[in-house]
C-alpha atoms as a PDB file:
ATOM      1  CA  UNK A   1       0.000   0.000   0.000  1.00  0.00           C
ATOM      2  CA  UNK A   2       1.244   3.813  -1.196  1.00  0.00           C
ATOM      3  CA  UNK A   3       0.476   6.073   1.700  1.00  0.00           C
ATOM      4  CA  UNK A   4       0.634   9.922   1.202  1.00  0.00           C
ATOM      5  CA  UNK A   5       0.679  11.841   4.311  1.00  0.00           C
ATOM      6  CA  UNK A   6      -0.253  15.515   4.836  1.00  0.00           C
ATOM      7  CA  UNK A   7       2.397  17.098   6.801  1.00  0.00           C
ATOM      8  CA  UNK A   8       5.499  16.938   6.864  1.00  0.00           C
ATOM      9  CA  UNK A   9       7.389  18.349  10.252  1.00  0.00           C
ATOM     10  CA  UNK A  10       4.619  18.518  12.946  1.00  0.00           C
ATOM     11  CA  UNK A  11       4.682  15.543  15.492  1.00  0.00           C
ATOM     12  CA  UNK A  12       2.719  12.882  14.293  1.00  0.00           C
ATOM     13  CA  UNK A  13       3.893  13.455  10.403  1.00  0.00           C
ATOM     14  CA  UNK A  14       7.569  12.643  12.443  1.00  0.00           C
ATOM     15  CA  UNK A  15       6.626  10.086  13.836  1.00  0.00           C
ATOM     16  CA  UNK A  16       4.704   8.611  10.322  1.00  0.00           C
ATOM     17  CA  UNK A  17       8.000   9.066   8.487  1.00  0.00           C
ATOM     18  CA  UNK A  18      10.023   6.571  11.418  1.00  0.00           C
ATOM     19  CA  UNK A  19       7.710   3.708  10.176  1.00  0.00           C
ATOM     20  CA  UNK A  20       7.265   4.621   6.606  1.00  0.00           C
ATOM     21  CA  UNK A  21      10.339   6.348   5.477  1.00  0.00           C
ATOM     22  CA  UNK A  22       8.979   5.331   1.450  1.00  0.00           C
ATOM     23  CA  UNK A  23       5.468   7.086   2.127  1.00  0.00           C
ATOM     24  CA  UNK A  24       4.575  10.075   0.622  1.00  0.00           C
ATOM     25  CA  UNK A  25       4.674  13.282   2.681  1.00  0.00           C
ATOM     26  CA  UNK A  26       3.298  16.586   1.248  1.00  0.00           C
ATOM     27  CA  UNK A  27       4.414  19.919   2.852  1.00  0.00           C
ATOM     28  CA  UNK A  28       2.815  23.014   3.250  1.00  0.00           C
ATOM     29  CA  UNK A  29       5.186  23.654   0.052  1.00  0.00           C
ATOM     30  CA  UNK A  30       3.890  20.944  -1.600  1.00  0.00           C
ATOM     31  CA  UNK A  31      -0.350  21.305  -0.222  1.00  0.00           C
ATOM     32  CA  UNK A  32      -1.147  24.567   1.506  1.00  0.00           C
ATOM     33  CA  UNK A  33      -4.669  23.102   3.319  1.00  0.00           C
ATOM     34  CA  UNK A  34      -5.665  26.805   3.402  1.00  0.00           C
ATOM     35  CA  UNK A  35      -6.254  26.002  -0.157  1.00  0.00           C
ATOM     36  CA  UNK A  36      -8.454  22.969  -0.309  1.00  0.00           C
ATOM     37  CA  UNK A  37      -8.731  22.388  -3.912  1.00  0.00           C
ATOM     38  CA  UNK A  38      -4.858  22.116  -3.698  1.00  0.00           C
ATOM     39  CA  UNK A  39      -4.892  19.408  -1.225  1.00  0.00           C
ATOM     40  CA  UNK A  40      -7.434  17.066  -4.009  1.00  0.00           C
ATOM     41  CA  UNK A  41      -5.185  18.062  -6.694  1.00  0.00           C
ATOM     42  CA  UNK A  42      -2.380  16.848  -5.286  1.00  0.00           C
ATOM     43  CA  UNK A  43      -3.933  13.078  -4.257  1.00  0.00           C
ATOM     44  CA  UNK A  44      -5.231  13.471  -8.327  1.00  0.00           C
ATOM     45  CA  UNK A  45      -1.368  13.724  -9.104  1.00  0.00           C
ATOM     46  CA  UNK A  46      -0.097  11.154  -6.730  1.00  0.00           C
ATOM     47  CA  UNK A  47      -2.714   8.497  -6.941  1.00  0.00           C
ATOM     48  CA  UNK A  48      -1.994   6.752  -3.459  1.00  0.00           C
ATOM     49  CA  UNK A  49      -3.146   3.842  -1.906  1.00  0.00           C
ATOM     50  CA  UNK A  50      -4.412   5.169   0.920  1.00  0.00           C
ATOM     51  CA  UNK A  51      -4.402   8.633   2.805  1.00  0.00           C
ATOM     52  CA  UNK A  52      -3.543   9.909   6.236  1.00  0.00           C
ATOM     53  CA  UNK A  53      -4.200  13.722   7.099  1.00  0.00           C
ATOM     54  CA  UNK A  54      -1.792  14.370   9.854  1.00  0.00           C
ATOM     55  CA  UNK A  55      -1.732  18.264   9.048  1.00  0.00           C
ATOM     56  CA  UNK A  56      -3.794  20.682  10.859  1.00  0.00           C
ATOM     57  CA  UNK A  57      -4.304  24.216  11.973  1.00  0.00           C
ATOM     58  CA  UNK A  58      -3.242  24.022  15.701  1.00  0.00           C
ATOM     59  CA  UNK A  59      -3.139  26.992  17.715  1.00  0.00           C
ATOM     60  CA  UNK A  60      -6.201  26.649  20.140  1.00  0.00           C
ATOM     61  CA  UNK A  61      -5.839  30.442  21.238  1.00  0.00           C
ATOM     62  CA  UNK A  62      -5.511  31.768  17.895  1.00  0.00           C
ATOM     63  CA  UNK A  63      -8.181  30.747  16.353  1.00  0.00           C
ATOM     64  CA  UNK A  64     -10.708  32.567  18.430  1.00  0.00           C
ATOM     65  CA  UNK A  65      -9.185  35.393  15.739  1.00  0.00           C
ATOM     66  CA  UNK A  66      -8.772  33.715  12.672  1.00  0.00           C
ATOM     67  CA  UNK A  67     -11.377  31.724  12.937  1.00  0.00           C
ATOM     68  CA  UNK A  68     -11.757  31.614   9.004  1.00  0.00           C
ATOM     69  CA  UNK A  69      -8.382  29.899   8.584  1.00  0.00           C
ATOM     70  CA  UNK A  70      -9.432  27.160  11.023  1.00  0.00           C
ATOM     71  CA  UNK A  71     -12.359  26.579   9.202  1.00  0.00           C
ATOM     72  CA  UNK A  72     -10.602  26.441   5.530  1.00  0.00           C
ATOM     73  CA  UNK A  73      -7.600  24.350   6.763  1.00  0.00           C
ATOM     74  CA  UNK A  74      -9.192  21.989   9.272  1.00  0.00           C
ATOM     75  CA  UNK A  75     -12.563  21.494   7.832  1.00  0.00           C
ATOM     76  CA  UNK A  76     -12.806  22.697   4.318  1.00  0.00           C
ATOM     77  CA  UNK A  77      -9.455  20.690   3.367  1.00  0.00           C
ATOM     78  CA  UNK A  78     -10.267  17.639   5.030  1.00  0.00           C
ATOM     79  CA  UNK A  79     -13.642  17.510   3.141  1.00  0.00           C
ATOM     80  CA  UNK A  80     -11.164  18.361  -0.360  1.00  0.00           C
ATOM     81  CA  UNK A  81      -9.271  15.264   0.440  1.00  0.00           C
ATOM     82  CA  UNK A  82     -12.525  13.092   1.339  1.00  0.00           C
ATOM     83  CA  UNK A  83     -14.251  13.546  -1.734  1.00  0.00           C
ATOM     84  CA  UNK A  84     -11.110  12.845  -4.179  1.00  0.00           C
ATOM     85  CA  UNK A  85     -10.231  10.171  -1.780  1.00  0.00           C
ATOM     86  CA  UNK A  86     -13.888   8.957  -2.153  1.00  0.00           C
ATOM     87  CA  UNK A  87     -13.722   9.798  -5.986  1.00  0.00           C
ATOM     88  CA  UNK A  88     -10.744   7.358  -6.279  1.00  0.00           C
ATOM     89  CA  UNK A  89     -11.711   4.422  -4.079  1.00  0.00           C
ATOM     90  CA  UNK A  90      -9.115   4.868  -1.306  1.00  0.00           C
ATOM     91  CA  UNK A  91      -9.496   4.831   2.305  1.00  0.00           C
ATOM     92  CA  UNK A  92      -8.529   8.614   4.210  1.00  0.00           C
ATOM     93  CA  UNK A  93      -7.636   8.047   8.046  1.00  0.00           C
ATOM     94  CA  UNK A  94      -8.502  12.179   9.363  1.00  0.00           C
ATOM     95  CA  UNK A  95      -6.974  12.955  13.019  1.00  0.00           C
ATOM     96  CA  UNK A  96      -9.335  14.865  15.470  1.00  0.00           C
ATOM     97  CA  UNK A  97      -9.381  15.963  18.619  1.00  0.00           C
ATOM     98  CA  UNK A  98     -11.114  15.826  21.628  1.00  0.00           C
ATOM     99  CA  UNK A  99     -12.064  19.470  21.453  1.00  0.00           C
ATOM    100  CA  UNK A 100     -14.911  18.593  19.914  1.00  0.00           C
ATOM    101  CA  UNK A 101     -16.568  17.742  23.439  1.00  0.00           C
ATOM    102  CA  UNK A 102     -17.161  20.383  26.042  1.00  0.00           C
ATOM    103  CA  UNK A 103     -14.892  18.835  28.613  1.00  0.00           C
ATOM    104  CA  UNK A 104     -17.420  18.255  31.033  1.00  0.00           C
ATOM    105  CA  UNK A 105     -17.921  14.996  32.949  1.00  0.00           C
ATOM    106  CA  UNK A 106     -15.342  12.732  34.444  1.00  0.00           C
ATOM    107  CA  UNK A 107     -16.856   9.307  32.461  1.00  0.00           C
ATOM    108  CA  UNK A 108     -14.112   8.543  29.083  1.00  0.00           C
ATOM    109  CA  UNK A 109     -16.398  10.013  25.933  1.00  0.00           C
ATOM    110  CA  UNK A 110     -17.380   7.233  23.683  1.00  0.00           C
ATOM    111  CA  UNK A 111     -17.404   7.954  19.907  1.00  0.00           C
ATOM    112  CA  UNK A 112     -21.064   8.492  19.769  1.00  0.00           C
ATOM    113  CA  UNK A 113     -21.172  11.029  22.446  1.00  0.00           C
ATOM    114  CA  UNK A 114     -22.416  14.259  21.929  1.00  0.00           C
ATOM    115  CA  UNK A 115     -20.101  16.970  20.632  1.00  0.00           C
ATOM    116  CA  UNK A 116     -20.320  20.492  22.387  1.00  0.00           C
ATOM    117  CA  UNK A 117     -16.981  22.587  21.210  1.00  0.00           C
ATOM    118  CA  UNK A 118     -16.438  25.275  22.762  1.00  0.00           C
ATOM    119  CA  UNK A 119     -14.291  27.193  20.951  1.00  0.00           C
ATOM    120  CA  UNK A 120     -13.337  27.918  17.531  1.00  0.00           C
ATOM    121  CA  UNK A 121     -10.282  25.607  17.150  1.00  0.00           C
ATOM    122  CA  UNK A 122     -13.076  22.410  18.278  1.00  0.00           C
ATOM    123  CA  UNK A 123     -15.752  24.154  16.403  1.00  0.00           C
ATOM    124  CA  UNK A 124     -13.019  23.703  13.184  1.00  0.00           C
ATOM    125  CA  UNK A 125     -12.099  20.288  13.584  1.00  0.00           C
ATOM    126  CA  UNK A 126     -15.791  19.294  13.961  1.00  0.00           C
ATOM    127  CA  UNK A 127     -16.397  20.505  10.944  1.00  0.00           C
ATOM    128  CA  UNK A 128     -13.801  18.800   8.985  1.00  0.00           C
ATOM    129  CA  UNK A 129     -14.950  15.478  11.098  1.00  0.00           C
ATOM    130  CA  UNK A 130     -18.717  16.328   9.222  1.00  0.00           C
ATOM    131  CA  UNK A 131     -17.193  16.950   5.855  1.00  0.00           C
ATOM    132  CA  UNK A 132     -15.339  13.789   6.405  1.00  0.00           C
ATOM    133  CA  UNK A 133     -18.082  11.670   6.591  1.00  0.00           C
ATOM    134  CA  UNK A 134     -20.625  13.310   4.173  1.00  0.00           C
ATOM    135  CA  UNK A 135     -17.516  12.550   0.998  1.00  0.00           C
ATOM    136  CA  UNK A 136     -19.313   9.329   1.466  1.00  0.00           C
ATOM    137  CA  UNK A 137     -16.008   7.344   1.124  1.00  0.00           C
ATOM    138  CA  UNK A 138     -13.928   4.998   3.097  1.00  0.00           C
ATOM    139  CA  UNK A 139     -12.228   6.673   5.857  1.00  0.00           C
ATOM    140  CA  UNK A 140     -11.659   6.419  10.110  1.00  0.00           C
ATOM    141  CA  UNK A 141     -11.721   9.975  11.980  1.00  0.00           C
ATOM    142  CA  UNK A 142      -9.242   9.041  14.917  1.00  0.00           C
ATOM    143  CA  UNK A 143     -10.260  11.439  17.955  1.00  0.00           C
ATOM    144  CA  UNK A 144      -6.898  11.483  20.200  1.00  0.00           C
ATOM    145  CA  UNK A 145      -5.622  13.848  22.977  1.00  0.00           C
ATOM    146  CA  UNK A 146      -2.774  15.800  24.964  1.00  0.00           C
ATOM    147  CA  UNK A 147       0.064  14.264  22.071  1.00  0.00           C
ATOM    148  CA  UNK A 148       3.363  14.576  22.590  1.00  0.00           C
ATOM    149  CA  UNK A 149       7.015  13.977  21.477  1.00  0.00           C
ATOM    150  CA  UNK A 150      10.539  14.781  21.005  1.00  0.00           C
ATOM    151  CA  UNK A 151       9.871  17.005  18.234  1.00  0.00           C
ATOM    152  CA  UNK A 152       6.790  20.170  18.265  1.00  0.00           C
ATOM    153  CA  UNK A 153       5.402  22.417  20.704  1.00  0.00           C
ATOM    154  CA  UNK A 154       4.127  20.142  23.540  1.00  0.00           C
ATOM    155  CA  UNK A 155       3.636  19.588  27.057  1.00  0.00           C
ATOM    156  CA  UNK A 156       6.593  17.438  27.850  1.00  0.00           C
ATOM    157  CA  UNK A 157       8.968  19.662  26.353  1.00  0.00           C
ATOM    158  CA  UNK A 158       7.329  22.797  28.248  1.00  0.00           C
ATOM    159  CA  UNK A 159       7.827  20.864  31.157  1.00  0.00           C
ATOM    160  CA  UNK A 160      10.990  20.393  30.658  1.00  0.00           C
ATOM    161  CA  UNK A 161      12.017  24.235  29.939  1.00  0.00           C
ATOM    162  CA  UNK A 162      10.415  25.737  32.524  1.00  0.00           C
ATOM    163  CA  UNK A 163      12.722  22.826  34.545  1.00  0.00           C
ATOM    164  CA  UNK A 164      15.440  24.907  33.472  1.00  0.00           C
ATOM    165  CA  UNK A 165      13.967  28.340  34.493  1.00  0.00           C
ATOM    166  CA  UNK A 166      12.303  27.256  37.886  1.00  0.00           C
ATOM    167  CA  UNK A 167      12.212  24.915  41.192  1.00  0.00           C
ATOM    168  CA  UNK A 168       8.454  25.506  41.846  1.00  0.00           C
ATOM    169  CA  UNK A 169       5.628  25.299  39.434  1.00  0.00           C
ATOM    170  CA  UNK A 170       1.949  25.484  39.847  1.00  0.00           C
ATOM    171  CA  UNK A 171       0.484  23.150  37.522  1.00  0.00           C
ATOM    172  CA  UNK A 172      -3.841  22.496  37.037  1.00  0.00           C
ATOM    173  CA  UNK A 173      -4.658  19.197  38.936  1.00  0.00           C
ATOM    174  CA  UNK A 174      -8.574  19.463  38.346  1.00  0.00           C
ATOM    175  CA  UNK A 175      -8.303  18.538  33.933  1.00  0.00           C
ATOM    176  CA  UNK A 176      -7.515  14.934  33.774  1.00  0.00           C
ATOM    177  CA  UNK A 177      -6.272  13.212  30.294  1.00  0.00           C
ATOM    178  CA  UNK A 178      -4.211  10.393  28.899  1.00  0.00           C
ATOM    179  CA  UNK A 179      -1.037  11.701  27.351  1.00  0.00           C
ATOM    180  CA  UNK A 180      -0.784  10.026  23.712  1.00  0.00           C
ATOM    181  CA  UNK A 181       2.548   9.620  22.622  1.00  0.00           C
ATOM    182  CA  UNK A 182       3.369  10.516  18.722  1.00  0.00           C
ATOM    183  CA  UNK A 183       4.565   7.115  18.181  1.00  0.00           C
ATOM    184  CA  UNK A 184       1.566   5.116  19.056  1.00  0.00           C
ATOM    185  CA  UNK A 185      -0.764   7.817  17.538  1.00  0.00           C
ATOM    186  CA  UNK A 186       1.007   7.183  13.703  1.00  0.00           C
ATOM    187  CA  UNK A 187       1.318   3.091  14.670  1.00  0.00           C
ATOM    188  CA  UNK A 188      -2.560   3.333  15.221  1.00  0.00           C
ATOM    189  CA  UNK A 189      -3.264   5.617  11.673  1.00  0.00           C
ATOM    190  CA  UNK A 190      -0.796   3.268   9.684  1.00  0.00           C
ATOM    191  CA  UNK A 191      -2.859   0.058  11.154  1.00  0.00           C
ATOM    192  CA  UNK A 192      -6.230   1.765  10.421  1.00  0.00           C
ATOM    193  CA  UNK A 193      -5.237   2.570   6.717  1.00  0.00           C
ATOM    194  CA  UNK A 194      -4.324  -0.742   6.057  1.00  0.00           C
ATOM    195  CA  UNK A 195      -7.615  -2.392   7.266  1.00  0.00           C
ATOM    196  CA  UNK A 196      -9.198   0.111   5.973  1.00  0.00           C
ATOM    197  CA  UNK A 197      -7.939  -0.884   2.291  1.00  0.00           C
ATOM    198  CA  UNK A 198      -8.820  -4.223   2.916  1.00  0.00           C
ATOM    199  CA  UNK A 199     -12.602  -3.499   4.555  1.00  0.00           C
ATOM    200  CA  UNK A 200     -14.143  -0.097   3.859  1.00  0.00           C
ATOM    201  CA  UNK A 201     -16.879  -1.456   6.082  1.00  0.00           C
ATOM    202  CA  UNK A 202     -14.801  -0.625   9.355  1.00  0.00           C
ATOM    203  CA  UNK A 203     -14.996   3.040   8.440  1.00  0.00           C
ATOM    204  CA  UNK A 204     -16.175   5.490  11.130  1.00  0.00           C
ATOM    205  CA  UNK A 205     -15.239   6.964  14.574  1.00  0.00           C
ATOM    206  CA  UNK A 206     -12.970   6.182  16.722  1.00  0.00           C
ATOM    207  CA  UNK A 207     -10.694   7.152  19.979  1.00  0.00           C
ATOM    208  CA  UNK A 208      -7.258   7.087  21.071  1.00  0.00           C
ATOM    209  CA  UNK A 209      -5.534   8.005  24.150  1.00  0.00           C
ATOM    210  CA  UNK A 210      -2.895   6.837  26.567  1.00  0.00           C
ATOM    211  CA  UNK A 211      -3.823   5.367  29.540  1.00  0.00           C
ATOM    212  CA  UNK A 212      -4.096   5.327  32.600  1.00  0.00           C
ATOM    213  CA  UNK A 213      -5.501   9.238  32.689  1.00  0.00           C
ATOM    214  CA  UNK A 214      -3.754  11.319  34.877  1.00  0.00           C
ATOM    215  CA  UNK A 215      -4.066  14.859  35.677  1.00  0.00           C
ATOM    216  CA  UNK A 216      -1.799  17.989  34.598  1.00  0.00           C
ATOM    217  CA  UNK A 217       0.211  17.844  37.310  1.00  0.00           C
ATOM    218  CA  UNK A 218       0.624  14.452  38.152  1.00  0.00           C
ATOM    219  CA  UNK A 219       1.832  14.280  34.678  1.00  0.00           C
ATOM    220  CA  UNK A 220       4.395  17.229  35.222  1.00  0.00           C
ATOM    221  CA  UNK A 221       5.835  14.830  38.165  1.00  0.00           C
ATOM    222  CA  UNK A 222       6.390  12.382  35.982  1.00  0.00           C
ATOM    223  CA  UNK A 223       7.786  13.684  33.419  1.00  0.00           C
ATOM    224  CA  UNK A 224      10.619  15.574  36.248  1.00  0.00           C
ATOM    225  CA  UNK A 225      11.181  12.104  37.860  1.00  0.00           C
ATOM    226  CA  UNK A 226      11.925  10.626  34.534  1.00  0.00           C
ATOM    227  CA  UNK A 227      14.166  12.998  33.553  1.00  0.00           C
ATOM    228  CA  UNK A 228      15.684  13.197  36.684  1.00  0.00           C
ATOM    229  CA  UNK A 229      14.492  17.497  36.978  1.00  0.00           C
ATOM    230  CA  UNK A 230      14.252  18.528  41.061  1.00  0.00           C
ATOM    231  CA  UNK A 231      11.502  20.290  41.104  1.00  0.00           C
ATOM    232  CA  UNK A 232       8.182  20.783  43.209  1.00  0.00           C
ATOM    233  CA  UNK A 233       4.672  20.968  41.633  1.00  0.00           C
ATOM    234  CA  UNK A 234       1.662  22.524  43.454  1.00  0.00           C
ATOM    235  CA  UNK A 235      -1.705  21.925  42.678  1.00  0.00           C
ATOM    236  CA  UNK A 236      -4.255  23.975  41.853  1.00  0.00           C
ATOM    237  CA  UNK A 237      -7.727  23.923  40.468  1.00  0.00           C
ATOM    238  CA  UNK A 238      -8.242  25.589  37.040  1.00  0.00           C
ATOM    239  CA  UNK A 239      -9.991  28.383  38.257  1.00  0.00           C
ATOM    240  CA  UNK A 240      -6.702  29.677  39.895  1.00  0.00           C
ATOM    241  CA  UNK A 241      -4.101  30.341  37.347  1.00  0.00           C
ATOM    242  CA  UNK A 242      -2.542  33.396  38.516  1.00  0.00           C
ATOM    243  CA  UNK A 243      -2.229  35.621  35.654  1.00  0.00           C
ATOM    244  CA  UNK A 244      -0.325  38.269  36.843  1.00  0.00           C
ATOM    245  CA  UNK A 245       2.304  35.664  36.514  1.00  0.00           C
ATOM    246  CA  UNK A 246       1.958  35.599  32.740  1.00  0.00           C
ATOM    247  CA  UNK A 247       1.534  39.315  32.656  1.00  0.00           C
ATOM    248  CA  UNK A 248       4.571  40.041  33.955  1.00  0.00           C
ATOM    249  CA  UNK A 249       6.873  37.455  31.477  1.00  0.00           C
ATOM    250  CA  UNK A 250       4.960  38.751  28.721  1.00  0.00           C
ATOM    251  CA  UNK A 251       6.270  42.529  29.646  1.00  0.00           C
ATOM    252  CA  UNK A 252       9.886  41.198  29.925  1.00  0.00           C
ATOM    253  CA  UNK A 253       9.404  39.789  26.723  1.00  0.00           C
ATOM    254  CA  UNK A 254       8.509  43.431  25.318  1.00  0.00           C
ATOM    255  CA  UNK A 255      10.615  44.909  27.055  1.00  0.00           C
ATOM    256  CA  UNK A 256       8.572  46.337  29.480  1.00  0.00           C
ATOM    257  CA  UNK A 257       9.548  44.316  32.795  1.00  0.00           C
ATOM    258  CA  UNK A 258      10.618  46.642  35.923  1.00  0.00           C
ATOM    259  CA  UNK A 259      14.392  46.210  36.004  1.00  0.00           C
END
């Protein structure tokens, strides 16, 4: 099986090219999703055996302003590459987030739970999840969460900066998760392409996550006892990030900072 990839340097396309070195992998270069019909055209020139979308528009915070964007590269390009994907008879495996839920609750969400976003970045990838499935073709939409790895912006490696910077943190202990690593996240998407290819009929909805869940902080200790960092983590609810905190780095940053 020919797999072409979308995305090239973010952590999961990484982690794709370890176990496929041979597949294809488009960057934004190569298929700008902000342009969808460039994203078809270029599974028209390549004629793969099988798709994986591991590009996406990322910045939760930003979107809230370019909210347009979002839309174009996480929903309107996904449905692009269903529809040629459909067109052609291959299988597309799209990766999604748990974003699309409100957050509420403390049961795991089951596929066929009911999406709330609530905010533009879910509200984005929810939409590419519908366009997905209306292309009418064979394809998986793999919901995962808190992904990380050597490579990227993540929370590991955040952890492990502000190591350098600090001997106390204060870390949310109230938002529970199960860290994903990279690795597993592309094994899974490589697996579901090929079954996919053989039986179209296991197309649909599905979840991945580490496990066992753990909490912000808890997972901050672990990650500083693995890598051997000394230092302390409070806990704190989510309603008590101090944000004069952030204020004040983001005025040393500018320039601004009291000397």
């Amino acid at each position: 099986m020919t797999l072409l990839v979308f995305g090239a340097t973010g952590q999961l396309a990484r982690e794709l090219a370890r176990l496929l070195p041979a597949a294809g992998f488009l960057s934004r270069a190569e298929a700008d999703l902000s342009r969808p019909e460039a994203c078809a055209a270029a599974i028209a020139a390549r004629a793969p055996g099988a798709v994986i979308n591991a590009a996406a528009y990322t910045a939760v915070d930003r979107a809230e302003a370019e909210e347009a964007l979002a839309t174009r590269i996480n929903a309107e390009a996904p449905a692009a590459m269903a529809r040629e994907c459909a067109r052609r008879g291959i299988p597309l495996v799209q990766v999604s987030t748990d974003y699309v839920f409100d957050g509420s609750g403390t049961r795991p969400r089951a596929p066929g739970d009911t999406t709330a976003p609530l905010n533009a970045y879910g509200r984005s990838k929810l939409a590419g999840e519908e366009g997905v499935r209306a292309a009418g073709g064979a394809h998986a939409i793999l919901r995962t969460a808190w992904v990380f790895s050597a490579h990227g912006a993540n929370f590991v490696k955040t952890m492990l900066r502000l190591a350098e910077e600090r001997e106390h943190l204060r870390i949310v202990a109230d938002q529970t998760g199960g860290p994903t690593p990279a690795a597993a996240l592309a094994a899974a998407c490589v697996d579901i392409a090929e079954q996919l290819t053989r039986d179209p009929g296991k197309s649909g909805t599905y979840h991945l996550s580490g496990a066992p869940e753990v909490s912000w902080a808890a997972f901050a200790r672990e990650i500083f006892r693995l890598s051997g960092r000394r230092v302390t983590v409070e806990d704190i609810p989510t309603a008590r990030p101090d944000w004069r905190a952030g204020l004040a780095a983001v005025l040393r940053e500018l320039g601004e900072g009291r000397a």
